[in-house]
Protein backbone atom coordinates (compact mmCIF):
# COMPACT_ATOMS: atom_id res chain seq x y z
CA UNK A 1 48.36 21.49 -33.90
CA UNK A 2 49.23 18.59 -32.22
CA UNK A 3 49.67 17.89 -29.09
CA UNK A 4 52.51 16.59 -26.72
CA UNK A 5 52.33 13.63 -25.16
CA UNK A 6 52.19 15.31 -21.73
CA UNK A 7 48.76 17.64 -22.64
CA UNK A 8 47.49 14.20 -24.33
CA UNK A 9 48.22 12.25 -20.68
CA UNK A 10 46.20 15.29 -18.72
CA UNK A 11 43.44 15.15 -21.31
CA UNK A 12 42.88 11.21 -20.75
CA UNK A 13 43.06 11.93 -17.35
CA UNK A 14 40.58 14.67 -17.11
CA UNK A 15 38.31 12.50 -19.03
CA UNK A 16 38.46 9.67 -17.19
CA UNK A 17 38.49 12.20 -13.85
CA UNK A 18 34.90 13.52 -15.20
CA UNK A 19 34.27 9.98 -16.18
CA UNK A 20 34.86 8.69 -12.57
CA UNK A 21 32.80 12.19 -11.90
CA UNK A 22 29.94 10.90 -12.91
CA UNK A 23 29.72 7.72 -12.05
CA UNK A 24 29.79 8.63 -8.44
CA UNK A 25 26.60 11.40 -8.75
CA UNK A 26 24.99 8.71 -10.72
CA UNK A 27 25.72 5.87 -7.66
CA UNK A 28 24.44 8.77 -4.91
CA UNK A 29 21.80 9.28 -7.07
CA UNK A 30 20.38 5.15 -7.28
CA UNK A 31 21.27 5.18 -4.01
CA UNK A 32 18.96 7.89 -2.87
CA UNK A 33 16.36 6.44 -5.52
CA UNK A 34 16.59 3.09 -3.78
CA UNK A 35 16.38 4.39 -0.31
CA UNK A 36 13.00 6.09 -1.20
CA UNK A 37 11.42 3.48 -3.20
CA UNK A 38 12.44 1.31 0.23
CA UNK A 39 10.94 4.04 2.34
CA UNK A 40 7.65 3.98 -0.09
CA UNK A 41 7.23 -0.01 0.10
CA UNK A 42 7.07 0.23 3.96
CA UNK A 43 5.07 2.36 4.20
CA UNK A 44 2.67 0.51 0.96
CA UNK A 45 3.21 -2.32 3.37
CA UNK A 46 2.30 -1.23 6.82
CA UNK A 47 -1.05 0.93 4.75
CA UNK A 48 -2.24 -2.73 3.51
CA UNK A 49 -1.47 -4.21 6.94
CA UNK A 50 -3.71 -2.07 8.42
CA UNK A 51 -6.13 -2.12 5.58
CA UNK A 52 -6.47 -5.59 6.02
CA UNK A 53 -6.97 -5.39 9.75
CA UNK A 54 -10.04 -2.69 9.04
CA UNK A 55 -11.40 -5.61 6.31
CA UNK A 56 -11.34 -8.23 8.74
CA UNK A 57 -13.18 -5.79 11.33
CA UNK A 58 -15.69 -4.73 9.07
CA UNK A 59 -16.11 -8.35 7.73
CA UNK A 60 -16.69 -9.24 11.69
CA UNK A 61 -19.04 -6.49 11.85
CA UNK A 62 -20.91 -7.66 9.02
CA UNK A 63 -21.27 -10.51 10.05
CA UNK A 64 -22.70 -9.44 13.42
CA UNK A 65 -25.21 -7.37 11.92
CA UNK A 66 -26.18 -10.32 9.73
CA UNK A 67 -27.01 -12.30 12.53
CA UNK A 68 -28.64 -9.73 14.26
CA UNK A 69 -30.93 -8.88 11.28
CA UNK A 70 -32.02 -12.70 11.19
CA UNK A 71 -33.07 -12.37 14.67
CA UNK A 72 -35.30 -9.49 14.00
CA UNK A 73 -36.56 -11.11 11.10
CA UNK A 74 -37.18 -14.19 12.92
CA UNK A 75 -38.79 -12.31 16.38
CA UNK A 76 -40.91 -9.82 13.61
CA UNK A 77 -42.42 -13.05 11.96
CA UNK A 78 -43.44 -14.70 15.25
CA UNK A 79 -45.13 -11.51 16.16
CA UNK A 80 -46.70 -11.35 13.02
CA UNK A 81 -47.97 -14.79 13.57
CA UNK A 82 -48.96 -13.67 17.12
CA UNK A 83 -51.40 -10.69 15.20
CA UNK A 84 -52.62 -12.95 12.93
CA UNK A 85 -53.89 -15.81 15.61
CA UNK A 86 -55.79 -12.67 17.37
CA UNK A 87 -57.41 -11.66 14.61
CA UNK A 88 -58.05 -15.17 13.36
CA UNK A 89 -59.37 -15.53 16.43
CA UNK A 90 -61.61 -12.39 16.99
């Protein structure tokens, strides 16, 4: 029932072989795990680059049209004024 010395040695060593085992797959594994969480935040980062480049576009667009809307405004109410003084005047 027991066991010599020499099976006890190639047990340990087969543990500690299966040990070793798995620390390795488990290394490859974070490893791969980091390299596609990197992968993920570069992409994240370049996606919100460019999202903020289309913000500040639209923003400048907004902007624009704004402007160009008080202009309208501004050329409708002197035309309005301009109907009003003919038929003031009529």
């Amino acid at each position: 029932m027991f066991q010599q010395p020499e099976e006890q040695e190639v047990d340990a060593l087969s543990r500690l072989e299966e040990r070793i085992q798995r620390a390795v797959a488990l290394v490859l594994k974070l490893r791969e795990e980091k390299e596609a969480a990197q992968k993920e935040l570069t992409e994240t980062q370049q996606a919100w680059e460019e999202s903020q480049a289309e913000n500040a576009k639209l923003s400048e667009e907004l902007n624009a049209l704004r402007s160009e809307r008080k202009q309208v405004r501004g050329r409708l109410e002197k035309l309005l004024d301009h109907i009003d003084q003919l038929g003031a005047g009529a």
